[in-house]
Protein backbone atom coordinates (compact mmCIF):
# COMPACT_ATOMS: atom_id res chain seq x y z
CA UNK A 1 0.00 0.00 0.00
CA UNK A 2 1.00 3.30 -0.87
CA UNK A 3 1.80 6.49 1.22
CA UNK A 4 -1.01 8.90 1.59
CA UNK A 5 -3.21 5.75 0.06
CA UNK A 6 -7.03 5.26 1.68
CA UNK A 7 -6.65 2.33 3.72
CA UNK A 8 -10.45 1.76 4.32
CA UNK A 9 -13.78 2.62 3.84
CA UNK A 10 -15.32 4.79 6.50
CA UNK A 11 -15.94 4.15 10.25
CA UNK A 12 -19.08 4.96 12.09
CA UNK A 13 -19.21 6.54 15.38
CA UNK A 14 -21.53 5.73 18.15
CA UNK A 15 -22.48 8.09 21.05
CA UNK A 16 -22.49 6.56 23.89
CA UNK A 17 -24.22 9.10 26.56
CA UNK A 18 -24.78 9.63 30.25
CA UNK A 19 -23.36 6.14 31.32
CA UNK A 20 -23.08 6.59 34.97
CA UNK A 21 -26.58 8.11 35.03
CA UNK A 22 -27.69 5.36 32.72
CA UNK A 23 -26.27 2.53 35.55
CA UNK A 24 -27.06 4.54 38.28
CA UNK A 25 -23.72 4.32 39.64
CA UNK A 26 -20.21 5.63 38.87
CA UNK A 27 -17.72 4.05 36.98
CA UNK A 28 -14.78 5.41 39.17
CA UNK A 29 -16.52 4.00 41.94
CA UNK A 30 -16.60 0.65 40.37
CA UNK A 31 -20.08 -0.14 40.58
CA UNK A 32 -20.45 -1.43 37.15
CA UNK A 33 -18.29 -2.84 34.37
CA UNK A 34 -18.45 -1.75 30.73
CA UNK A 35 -16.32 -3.83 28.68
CA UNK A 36 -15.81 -1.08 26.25
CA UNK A 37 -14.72 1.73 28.57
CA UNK A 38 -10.95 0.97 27.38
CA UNK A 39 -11.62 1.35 24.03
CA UNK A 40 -13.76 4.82 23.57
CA UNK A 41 -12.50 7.92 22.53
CA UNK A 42 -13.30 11.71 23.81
CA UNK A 43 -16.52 12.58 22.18
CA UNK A 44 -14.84 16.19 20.92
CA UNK A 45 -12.34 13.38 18.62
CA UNK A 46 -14.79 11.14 17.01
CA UNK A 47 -16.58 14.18 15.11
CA UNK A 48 -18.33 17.65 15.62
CA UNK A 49 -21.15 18.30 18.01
CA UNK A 50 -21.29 14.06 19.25
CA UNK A 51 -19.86 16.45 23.10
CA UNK A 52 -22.99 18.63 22.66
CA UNK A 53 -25.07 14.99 22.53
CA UNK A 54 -25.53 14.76 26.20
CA UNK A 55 -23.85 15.83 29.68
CA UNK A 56 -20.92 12.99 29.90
CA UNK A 57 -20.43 11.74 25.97
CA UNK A 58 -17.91 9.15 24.94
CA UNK A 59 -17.33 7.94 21.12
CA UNK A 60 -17.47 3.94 20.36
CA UNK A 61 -15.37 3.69 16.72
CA UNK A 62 -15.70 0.19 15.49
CA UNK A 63 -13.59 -1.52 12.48
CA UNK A 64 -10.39 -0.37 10.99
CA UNK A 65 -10.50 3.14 13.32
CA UNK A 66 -10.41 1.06 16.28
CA UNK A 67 -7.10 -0.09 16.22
CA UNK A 68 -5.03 3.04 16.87
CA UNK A 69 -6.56 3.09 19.57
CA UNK A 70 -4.59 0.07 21.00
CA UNK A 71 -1.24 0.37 19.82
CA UNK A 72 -0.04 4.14 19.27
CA UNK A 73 3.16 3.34 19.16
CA UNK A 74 3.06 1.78 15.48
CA UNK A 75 0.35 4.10 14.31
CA UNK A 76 1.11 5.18 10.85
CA UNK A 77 -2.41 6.43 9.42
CA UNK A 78 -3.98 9.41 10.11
CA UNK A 79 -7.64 9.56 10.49
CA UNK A 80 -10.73 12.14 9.89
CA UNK A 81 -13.44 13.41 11.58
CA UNK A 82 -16.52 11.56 11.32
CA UNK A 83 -19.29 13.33 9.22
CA UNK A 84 -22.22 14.73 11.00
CA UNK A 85 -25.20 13.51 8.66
CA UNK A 86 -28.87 12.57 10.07
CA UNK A 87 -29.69 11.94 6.71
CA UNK A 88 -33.63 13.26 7.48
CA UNK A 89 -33.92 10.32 10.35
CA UNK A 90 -35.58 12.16 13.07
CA UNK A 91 -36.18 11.22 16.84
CA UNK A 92 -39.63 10.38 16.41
CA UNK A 93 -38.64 7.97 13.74
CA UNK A 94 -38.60 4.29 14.80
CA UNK A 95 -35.03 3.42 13.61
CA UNK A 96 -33.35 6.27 15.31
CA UNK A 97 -32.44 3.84 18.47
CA UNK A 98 -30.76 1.46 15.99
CA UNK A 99 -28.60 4.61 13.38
CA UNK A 100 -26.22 7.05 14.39
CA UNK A 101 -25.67 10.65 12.90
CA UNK A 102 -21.78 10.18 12.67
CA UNK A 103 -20.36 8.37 9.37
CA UNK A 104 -17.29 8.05 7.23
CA UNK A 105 -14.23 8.32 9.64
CA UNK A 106 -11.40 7.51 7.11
CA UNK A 107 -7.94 6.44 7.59
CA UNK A 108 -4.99 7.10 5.29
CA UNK A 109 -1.40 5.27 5.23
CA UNK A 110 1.64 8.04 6.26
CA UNK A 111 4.21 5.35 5.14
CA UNK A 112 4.37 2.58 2.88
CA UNK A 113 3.04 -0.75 3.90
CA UNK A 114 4.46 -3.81 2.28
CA UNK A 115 2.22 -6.96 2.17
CA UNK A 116 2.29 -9.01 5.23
CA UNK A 117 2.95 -6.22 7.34
């Protein structure tokens, strides 16, 4: 793969909002476990407004954005913002539990990856 080359297609985001409230509890207390608290991000670095979504925000970036995440120390892609797009869904639509607003996080190669690396 080339330098500066797309490396895959975009990433969603998902919110994920209010979690102490939500498990009426604190997480620095202990007094619940979510598997996935390792692996958000800060809301303000997944895409605009997802911090203005509720008091305590978080972003959940699945697939190939995910993985910087774990090992920054051989990062060598740079990534986007998400896209903010509700594409018309409104709250009052049914599917609005099940879609999220942020889209199309991209990542791009800054070096040159040979196959098998």
């Amino acid at each position: 793969m080339c330098s500066f080359q797309l490396t895959s297609s975009g990433d969603p985001a998902i919110p994920i909002t209010d979690l102490d409230f939500h498990n009426d509890g604190s997480a620095s207390s202990e007094d619940y476990h979510w598997l996935l608290d390792e692996y958000n991000w800060k809301a303000s670095a997944a895409g605009y407004f997802m911090d203005l979504e509720a008091e305590i925000t978080s972003a959940h970036i699945s697939g190939f954005g995910a993985m910087p995440n774990c090992h920054m120390r051989l990062k060598n892609i740079a990534e986007s913002m998400n896209v903010y797009d509700t594409a018309n869904v409104t709250r009052g639509d049914p599917g609005i539990g099940a879609f999220t607003a942020y889209h199309n996080r991209t990542t791009i190669a800054l070096k040159h990856i040979a196959a098998g690396q």
